[in-house]
C-alpha atoms as a PDB file:
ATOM      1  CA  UNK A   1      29.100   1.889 -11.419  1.00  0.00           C
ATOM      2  CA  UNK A   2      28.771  -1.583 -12.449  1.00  0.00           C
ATOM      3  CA  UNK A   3      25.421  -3.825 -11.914  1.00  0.00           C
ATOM      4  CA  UNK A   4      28.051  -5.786  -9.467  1.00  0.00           C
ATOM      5  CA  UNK A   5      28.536  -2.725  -7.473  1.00  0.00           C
ATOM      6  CA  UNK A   6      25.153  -2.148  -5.858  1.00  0.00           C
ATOM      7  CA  UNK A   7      24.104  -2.238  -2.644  1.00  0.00           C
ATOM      8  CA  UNK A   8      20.533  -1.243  -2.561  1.00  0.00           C
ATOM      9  CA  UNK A   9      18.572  -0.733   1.251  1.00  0.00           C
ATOM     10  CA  UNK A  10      14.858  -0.292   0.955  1.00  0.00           C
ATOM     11  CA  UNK A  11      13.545   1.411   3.356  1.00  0.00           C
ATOM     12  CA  UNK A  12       9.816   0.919   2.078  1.00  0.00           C
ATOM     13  CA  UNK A  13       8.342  -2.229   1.080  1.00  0.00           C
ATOM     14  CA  UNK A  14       6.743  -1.092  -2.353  1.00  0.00           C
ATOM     15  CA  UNK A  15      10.716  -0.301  -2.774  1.00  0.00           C
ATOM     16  CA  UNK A  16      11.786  -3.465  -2.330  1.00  0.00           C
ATOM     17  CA  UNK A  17       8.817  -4.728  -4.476  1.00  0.00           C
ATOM     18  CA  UNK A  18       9.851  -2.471  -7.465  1.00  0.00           C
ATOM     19  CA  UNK A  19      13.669  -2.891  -6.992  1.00  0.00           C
ATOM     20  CA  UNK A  20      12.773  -6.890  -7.312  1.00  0.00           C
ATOM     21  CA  UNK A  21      10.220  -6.555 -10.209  1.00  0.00           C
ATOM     22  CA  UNK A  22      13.364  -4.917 -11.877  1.00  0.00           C
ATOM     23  CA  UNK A  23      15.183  -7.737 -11.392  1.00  0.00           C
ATOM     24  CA  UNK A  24      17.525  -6.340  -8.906  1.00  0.00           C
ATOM     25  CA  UNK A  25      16.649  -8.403  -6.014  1.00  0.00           C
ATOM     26  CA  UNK A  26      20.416  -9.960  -5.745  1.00  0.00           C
ATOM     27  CA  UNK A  27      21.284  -7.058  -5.074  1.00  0.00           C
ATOM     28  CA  UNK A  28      19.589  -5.606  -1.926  1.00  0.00           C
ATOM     29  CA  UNK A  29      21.288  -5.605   1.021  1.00  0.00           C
ATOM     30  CA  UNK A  30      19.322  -4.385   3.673  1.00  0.00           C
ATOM     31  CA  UNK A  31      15.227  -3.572   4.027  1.00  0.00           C
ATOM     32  CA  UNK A  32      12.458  -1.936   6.505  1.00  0.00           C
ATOM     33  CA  UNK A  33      11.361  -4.177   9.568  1.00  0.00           C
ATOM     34  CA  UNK A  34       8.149  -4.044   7.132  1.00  0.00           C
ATOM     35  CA  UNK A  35       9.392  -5.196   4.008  1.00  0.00           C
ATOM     36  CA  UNK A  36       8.220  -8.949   3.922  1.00  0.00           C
ATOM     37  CA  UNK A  37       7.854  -9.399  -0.346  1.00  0.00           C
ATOM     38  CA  UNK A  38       9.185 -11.113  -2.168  1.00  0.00           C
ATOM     39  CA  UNK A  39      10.153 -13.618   1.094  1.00  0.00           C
ATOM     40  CA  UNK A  40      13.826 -13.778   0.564  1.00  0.00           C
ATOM     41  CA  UNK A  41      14.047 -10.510   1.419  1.00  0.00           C
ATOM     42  CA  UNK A  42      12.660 -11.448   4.882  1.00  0.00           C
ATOM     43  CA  UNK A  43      16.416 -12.566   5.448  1.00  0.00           C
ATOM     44  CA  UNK A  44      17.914  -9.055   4.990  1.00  0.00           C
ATOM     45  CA  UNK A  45      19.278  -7.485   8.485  1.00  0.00           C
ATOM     46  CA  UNK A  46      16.807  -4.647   9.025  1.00  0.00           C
ATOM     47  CA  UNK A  47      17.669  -1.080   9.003  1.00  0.00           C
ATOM     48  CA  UNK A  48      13.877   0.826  10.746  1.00  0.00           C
ATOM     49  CA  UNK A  49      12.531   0.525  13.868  1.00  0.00           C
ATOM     50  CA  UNK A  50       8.207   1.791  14.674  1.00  0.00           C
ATOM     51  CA  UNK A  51       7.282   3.617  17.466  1.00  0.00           C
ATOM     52  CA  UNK A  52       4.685   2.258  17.895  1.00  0.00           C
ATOM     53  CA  UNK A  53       2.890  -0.818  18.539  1.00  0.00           C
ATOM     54  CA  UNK A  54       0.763  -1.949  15.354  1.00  0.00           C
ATOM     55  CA  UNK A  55      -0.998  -5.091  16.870  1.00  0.00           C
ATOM     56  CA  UNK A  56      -3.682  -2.426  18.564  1.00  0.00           C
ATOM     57  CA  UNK A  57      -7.190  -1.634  18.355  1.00  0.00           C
ATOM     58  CA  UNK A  58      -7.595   0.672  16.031  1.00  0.00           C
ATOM     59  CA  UNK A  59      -8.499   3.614  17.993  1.00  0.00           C
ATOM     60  CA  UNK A  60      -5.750   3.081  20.281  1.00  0.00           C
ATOM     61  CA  UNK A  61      -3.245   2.791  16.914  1.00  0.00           C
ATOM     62  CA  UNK A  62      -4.426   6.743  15.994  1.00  0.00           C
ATOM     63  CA  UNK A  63      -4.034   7.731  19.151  1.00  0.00           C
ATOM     64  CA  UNK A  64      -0.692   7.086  19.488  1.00  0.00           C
ATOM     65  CA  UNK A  65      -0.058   7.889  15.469  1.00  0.00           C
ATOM     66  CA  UNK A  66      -0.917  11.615  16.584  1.00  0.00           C
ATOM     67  CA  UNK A  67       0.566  11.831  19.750  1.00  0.00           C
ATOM     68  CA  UNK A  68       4.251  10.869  17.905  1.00  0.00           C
ATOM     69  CA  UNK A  69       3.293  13.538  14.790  1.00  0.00           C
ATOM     70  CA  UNK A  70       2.261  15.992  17.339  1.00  0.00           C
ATOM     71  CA  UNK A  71       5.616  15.314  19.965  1.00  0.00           C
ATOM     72  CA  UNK A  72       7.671  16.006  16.611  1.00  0.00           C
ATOM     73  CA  UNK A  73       8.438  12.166  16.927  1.00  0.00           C
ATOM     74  CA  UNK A  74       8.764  10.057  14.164  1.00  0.00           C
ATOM     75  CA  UNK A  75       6.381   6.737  13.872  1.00  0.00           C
ATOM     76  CA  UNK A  76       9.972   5.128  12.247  1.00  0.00           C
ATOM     77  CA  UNK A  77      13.604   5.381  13.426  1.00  0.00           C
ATOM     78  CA  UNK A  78      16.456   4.410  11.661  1.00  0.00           C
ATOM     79  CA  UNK A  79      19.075   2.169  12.617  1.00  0.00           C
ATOM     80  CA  UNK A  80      22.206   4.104  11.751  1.00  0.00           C
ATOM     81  CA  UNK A  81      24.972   1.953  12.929  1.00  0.00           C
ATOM     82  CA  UNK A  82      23.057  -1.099  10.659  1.00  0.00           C
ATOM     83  CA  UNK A  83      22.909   1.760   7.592  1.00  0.00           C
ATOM     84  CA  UNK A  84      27.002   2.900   8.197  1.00  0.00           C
ATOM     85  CA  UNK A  85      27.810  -1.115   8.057  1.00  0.00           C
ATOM     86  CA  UNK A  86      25.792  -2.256   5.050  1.00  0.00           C
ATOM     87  CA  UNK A  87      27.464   1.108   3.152  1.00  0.00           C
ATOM     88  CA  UNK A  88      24.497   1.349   0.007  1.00  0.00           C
ATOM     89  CA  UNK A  89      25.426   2.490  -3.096  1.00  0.00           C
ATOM     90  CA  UNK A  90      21.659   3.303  -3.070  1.00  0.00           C
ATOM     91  CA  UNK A  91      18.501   4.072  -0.467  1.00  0.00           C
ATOM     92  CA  UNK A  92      15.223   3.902  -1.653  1.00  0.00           C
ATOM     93  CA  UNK A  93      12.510   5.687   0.329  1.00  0.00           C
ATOM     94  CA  UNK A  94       9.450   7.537   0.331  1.00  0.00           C
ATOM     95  CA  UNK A  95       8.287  11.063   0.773  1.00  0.00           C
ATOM     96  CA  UNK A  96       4.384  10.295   0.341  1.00  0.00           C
ATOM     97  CA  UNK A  97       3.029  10.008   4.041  1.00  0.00           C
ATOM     98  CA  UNK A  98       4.545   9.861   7.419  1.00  0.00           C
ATOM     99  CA  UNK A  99       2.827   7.486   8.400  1.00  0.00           C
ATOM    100  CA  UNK A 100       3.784   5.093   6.374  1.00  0.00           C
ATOM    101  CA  UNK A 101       7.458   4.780   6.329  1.00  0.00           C
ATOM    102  CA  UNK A 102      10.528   6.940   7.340  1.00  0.00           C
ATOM    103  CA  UNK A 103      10.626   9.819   5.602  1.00  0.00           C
ATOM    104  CA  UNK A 104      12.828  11.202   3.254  1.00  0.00           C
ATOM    105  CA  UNK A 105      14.315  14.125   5.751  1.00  0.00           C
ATOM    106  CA  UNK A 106      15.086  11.282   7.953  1.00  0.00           C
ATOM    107  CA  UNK A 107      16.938   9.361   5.503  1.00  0.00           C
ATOM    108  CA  UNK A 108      19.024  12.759   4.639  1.00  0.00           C
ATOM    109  CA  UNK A 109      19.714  13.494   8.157  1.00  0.00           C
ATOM    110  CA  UNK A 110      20.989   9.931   8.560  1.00  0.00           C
ATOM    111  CA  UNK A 111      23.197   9.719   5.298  1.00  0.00           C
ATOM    112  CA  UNK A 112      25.108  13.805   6.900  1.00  0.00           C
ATOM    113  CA  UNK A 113      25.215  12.359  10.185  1.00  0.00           C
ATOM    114  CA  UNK A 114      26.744   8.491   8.808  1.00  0.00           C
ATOM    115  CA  UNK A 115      28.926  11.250   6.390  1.00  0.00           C
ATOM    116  CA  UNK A 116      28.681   9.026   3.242  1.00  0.00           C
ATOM    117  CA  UNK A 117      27.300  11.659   1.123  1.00  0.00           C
ATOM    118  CA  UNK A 118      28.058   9.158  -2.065  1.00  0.00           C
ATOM    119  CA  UNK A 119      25.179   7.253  -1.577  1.00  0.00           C
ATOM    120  CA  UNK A 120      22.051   8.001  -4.049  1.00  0.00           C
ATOM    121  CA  UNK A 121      18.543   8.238  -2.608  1.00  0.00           C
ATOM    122  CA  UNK A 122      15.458   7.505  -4.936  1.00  0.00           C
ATOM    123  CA  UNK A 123      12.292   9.121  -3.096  1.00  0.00           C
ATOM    124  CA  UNK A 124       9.119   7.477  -4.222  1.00  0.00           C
ATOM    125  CA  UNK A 125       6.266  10.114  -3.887  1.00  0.00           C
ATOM    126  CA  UNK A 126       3.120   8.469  -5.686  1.00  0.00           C
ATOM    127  CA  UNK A 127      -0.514   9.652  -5.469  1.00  0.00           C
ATOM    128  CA  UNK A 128      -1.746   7.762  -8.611  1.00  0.00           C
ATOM    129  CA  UNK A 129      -0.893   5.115 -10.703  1.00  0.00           C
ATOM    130  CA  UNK A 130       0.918   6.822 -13.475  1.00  0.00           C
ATOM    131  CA  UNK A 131       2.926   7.897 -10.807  1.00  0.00           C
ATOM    132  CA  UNK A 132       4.067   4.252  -9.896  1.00  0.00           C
ATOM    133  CA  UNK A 133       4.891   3.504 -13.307  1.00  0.00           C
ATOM    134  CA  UNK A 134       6.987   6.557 -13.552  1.00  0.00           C
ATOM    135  CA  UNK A 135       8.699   5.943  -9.876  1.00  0.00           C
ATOM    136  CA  UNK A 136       9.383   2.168 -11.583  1.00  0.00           C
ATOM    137  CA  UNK A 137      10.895   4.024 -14.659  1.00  0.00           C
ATOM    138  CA  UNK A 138      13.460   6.091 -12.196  1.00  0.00           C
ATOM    139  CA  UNK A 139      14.618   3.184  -9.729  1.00  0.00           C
ATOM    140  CA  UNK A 140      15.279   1.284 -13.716  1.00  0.00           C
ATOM    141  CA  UNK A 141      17.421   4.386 -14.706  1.00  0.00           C
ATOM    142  CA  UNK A 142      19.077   5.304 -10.981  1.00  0.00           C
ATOM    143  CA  UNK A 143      20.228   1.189 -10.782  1.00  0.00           C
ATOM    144  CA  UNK A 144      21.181   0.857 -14.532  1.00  0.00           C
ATOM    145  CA  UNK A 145      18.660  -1.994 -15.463  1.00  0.00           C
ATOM    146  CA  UNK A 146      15.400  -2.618 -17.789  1.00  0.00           C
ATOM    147  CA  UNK A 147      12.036  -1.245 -16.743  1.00  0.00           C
ATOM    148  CA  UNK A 148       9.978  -1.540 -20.422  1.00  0.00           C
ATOM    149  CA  UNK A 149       9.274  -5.382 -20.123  1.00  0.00           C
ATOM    150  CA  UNK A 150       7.649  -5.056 -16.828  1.00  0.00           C
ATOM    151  CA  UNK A 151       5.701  -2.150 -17.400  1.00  0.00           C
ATOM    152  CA  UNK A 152       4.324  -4.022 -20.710  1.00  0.00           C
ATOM    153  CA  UNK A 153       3.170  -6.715 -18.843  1.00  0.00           C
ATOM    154  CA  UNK A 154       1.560  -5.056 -15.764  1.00  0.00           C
ATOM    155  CA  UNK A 155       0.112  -3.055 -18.876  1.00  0.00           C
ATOM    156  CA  UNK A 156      -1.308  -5.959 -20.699  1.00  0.00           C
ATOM    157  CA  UNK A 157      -3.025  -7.255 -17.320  1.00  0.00           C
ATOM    158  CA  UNK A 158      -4.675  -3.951 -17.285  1.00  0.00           C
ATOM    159  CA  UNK A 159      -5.935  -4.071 -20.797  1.00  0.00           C
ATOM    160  CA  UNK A 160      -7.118  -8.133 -20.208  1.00  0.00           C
ATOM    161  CA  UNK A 161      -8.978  -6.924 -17.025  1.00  0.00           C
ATOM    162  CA  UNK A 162     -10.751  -4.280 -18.529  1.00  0.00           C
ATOM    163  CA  UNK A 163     -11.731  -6.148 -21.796  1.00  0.00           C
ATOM    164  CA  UNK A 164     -13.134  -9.586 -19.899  1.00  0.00           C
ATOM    165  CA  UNK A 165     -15.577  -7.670 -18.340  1.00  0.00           C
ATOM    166  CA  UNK A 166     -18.050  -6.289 -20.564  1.00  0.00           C
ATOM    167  CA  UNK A 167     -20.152  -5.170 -17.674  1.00  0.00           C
ATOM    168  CA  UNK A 168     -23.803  -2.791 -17.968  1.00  0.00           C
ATOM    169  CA  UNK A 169     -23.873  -3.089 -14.281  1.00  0.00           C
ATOM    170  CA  UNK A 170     -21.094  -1.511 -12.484  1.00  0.00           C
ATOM    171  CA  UNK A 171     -21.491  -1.546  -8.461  1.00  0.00           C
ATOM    172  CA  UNK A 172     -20.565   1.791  -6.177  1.00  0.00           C
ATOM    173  CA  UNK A 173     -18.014   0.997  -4.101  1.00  0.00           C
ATOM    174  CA  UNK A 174     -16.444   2.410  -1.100  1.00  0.00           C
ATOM    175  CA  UNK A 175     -12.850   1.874  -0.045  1.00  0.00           C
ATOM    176  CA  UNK A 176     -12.552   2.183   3.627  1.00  0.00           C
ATOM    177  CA  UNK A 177      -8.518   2.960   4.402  1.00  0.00           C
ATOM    178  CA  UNK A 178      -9.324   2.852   8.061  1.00  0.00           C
ATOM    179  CA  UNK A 179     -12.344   1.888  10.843  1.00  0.00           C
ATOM    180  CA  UNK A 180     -11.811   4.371  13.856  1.00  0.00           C
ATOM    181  CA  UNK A 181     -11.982   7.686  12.949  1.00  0.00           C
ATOM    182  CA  UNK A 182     -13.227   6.379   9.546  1.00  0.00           C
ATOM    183  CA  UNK A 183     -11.067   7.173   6.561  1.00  0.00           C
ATOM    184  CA  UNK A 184     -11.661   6.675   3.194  1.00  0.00           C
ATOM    185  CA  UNK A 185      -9.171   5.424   0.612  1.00  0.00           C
ATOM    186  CA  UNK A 186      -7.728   8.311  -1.515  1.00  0.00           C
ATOM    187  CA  UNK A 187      -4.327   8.188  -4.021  1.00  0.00           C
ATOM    188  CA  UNK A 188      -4.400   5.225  -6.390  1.00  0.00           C
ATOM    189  CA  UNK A 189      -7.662   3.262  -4.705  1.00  0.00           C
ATOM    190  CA  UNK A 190     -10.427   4.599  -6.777  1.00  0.00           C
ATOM    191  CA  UNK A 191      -8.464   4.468 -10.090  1.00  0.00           C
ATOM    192  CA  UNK A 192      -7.876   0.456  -8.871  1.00  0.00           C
ATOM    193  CA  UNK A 193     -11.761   0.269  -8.468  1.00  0.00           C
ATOM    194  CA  UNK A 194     -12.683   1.989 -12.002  1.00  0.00           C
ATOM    195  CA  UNK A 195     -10.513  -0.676 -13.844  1.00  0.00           C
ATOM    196  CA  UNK A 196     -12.103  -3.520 -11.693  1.00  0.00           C
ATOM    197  CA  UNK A 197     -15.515  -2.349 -13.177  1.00  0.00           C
ATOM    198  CA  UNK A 198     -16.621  -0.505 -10.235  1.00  0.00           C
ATOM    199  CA  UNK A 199     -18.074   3.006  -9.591  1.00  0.00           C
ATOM    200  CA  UNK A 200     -15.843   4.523  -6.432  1.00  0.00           C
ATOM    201  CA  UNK A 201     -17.932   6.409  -4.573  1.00  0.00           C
ATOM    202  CA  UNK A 202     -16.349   9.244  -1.156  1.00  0.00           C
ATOM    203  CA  UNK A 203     -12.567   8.626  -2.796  1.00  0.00           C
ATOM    204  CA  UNK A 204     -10.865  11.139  -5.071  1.00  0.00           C
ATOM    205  CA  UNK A 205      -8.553   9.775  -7.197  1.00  0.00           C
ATOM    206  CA  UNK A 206      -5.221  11.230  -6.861  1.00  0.00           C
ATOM    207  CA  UNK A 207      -5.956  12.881  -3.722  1.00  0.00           C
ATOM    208  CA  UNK A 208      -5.038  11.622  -0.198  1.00  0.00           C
ATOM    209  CA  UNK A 209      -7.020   9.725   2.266  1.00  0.00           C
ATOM    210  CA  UNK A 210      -9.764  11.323   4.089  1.00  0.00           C
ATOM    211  CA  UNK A 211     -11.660  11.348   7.190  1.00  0.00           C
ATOM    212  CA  UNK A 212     -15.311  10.466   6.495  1.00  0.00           C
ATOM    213  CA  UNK A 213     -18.190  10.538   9.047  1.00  0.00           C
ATOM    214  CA  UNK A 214     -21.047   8.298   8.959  1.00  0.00           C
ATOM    215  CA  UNK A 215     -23.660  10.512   7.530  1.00  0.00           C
ATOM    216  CA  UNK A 216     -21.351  11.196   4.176  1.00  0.00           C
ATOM    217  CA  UNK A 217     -21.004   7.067   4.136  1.00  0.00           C
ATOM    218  CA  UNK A 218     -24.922   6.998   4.921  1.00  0.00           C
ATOM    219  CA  UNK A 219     -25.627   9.436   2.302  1.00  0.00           C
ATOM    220  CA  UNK A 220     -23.565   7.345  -0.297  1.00  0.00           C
ATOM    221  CA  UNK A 221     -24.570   4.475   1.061  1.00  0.00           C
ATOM    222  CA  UNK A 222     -22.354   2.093  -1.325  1.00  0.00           C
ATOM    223  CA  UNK A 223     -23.388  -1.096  -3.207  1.00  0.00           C
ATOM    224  CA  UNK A 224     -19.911  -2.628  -1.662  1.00  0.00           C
ATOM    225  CA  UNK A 225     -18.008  -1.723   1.033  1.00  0.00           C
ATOM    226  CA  UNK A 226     -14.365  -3.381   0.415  1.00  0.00           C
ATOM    227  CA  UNK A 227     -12.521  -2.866   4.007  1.00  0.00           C
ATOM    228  CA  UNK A 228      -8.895  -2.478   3.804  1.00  0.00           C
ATOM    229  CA  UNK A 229      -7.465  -0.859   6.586  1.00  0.00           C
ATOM    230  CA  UNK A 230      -3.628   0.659   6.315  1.00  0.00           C
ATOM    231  CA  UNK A 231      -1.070  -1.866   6.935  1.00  0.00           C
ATOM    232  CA  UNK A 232      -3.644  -4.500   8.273  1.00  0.00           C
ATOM    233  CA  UNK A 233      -3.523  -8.780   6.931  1.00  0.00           C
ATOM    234  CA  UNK A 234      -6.888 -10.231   6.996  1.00  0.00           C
ATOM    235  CA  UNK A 235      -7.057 -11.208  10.346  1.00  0.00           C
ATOM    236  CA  UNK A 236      -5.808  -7.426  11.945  1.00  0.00           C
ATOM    237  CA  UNK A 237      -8.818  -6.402   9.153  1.00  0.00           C
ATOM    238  CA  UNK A 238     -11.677  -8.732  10.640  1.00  0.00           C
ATOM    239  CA  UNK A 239     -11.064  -7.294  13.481  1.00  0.00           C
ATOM    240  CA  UNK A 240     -11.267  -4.007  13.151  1.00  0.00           C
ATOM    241  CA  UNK A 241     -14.685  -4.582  11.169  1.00  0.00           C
ATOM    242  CA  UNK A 242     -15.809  -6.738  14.122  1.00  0.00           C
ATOM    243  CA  UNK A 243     -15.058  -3.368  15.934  1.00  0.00           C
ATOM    244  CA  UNK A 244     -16.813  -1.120  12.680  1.00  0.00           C
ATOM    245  CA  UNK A 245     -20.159  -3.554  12.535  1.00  0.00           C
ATOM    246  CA  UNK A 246     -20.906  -2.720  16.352  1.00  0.00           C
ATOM    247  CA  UNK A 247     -21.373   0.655  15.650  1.00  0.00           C
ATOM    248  CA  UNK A 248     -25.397   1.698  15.323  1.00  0.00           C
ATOM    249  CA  UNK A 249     -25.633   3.158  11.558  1.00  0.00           C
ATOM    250  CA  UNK A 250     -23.747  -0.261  10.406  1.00  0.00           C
ATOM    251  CA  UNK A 251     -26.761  -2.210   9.950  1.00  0.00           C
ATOM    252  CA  UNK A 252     -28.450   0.913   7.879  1.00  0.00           C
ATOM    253  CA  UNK A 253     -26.384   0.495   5.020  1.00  0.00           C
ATOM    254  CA  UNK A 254     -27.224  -1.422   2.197  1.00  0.00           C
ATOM    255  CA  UNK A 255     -23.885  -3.502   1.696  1.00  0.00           C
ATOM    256  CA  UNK A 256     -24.268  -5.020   5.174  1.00  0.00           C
ATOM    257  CA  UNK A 257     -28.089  -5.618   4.749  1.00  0.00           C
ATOM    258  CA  UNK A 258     -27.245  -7.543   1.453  1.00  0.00           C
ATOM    259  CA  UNK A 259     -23.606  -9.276   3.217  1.00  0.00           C
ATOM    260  CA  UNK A 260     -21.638  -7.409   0.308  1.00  0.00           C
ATOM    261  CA  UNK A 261     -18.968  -6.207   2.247  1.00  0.00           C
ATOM    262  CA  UNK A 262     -15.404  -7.975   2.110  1.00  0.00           C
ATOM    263  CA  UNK A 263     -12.000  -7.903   3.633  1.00  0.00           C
ATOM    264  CA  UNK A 264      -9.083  -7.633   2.069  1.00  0.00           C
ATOM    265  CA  UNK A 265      -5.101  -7.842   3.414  1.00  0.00           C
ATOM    266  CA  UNK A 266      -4.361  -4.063   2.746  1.00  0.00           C
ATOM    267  CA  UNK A 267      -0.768  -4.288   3.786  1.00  0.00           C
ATOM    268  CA  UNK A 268       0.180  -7.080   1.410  1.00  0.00           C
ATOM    269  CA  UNK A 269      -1.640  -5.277  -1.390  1.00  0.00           C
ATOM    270  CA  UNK A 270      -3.660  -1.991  -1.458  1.00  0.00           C
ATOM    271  CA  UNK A 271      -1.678   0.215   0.770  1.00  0.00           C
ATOM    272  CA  UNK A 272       2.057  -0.529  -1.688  1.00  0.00           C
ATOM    273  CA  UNK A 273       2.270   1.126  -4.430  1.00  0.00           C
ATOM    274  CA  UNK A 274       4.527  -0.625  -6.375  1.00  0.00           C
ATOM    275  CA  UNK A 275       3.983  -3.266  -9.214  1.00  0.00           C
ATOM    276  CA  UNK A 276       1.342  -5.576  -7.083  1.00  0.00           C
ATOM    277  CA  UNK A 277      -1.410  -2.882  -7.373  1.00  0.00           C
ATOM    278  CA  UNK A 278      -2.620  -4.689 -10.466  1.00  0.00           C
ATOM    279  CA  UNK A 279      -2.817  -7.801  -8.082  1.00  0.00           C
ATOM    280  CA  UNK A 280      -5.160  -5.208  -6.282  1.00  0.00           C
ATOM    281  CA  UNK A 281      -7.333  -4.321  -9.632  1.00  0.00           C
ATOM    282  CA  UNK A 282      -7.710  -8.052 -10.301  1.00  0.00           C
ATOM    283  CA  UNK A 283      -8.777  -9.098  -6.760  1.00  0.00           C
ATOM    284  CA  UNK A 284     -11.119  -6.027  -6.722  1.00  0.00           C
ATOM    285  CA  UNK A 285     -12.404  -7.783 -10.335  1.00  0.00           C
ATOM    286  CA  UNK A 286     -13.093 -11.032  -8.486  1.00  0.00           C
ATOM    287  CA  UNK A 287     -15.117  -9.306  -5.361  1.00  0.00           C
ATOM    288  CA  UNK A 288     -17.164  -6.738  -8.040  1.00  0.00           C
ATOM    289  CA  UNK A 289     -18.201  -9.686 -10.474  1.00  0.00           C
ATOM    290  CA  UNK A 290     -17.434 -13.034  -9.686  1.00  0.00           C
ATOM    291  CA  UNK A 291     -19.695 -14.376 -12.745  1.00  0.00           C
ATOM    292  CA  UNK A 292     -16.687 -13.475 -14.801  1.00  0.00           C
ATOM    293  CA  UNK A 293     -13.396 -13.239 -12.817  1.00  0.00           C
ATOM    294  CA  UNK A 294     -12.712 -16.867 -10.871  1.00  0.00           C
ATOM    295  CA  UNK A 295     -11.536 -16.382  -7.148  1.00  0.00           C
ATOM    296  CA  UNK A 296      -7.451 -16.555  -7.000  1.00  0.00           C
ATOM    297  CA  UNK A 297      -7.291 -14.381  -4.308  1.00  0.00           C
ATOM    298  CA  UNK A 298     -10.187 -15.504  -2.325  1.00  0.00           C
ATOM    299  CA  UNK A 299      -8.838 -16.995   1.231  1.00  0.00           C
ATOM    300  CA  UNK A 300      -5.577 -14.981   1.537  1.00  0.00           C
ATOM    301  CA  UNK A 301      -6.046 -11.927  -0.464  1.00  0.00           C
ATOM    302  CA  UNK A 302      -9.715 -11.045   0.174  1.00  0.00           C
ATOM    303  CA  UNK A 303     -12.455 -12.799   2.288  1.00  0.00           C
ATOM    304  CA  UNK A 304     -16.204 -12.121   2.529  1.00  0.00           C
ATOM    305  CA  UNK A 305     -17.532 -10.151   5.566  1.00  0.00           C
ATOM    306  CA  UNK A 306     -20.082 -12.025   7.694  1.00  0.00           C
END
């Protein structure tokens, strides 16, 4: 198949992110209703639909999450008459977490019942962030382009972040993934924090997401707390914080008695695991020591808790 050729739906947005790092963006002809980056893809027809309604407390948001899991129901449907007319050469999805994204039994069910068996699906399955690089290396081979130059630079802003900071000091952090049940942020997260120069403290790298309950984050009881709910922007985040800092053991923790907790736009950054997780390491950098990383994220990547 020629470069021409391709017709590439992305069905997850650190998919599209990767497929337009790549330089491969011409070519996608069709996204998730949550694939927003880079923002001429927010022009594609959409091909998902959620379940659920995402502008929720947070509570209220699990709730339902485990009422679909639980019914058999998926959080995403596909739209299969918009997949049969956009006819991909290629699908990219996800098999990490069903609660993320449609899943990749869903996109195989879709592409018997649409009975275009031609079309190639690319399942992204990434729990740290050698596994990113290596999902970037596979959507490079399966669409015939380049991945080496973008991997060397992502690479190199690594290596700059981690020699700039020179740092005897390095503050325990805890990632909090999400507010009600508390959750704290597994996979890729604490590898982002090590490289920013912090100590992660409840997360396992590698490892999923897990519940946590007040006396583990008590017993930690973290220099930082960086809040970055699941598919929350800044404002969705301050919110549920709001909702977190009314709780009695808040005010018993040493990051809220010394105002060092922040919010950060998890959807836009943490929660993708595609080529803007080194956006993530940097802004981390800026929260954990401002005295040597100015603030370019400050304001729409990150804010400070008050």
């Amino acid at each position: 198949m020629s470069r021409s050729d391709l017709r590439i739906v992305s069905l997850i947005p650190s998919g599209t992110e990767i497929v337009a790092a790549l330089g491969c963006g011409s070519h996608l002809v069709g996204r998730s209703h949550e694939c927003d980056y880079p923002e001429q893809v927010q022009t594609l027809p959409v091909c998902t639909v959620a379940n659920l309604n995402a502008e929720q407390p947070s509570r209220d948001i699990h709730n339902q999450v485990m009422e679909l899991l639980q019914s058999a129901l998926g959080i995403y449907r596909l739209d299969l008459e918009q997949l049969q007319q956009l006819k991909p050469t290629h699908i990219v999805t996800q098999a990490q977490c069903d609660v993320c994204a449609v899943s990749l039994a869903e996109v195989e069910q879709a592409l018997i019942q649409i009975t275009d068996q031609t079309t190639q699906v690319i399942s992204l399955q990434p729990s740290l962030l050698a596994h990113v690089w290596q999902d970037m290396e596979r959507v490079a081979t399966a669409l015939g382009c380049d991945s080496q130059s973008i991997l060397q630079q992502l690479q190199a802003r690594i290596k700059a972040c981690q020699q700039r900071q020179n740092i005897e000091h390095r503050p325990t952090i805890a990632c909090i993934e999400w507010t009600d049940p508390l959750m704290i942020a597994g996979n890729w997260v604490p590898e982002l924090v090590n490289l920013a120069g912090g100590d992660p403290c409840l997360g396992t790298i590698g490892q999923h997401s897990s519940w946590l309950t007040w006396e583990q984050l008590l017993a930690a009881n973290p220099d930082m707390i960086i809040c970055m709910p699941c598919g929350f922007n800044l404002q969705q985040t301050a919110q549920a914080t709001q909702e977190l800092a009314q709780q009695p053991q808040w005010q018993q923790l040493q990051a809220v008695q010394n105002q060092q907790v922040y919010l950060t736009d998890g959807n836009q950054y943490f929660n993708r695991p595609g080529p803007r997780l080194v956006d993530s390491m940097e802004l981390l950098a800026e929260i954990f020591h401002p005295h040597i990383f100015p603030p370019r994220y400050a304001g729409h990547g990150w804010l400070k808790f008050h």
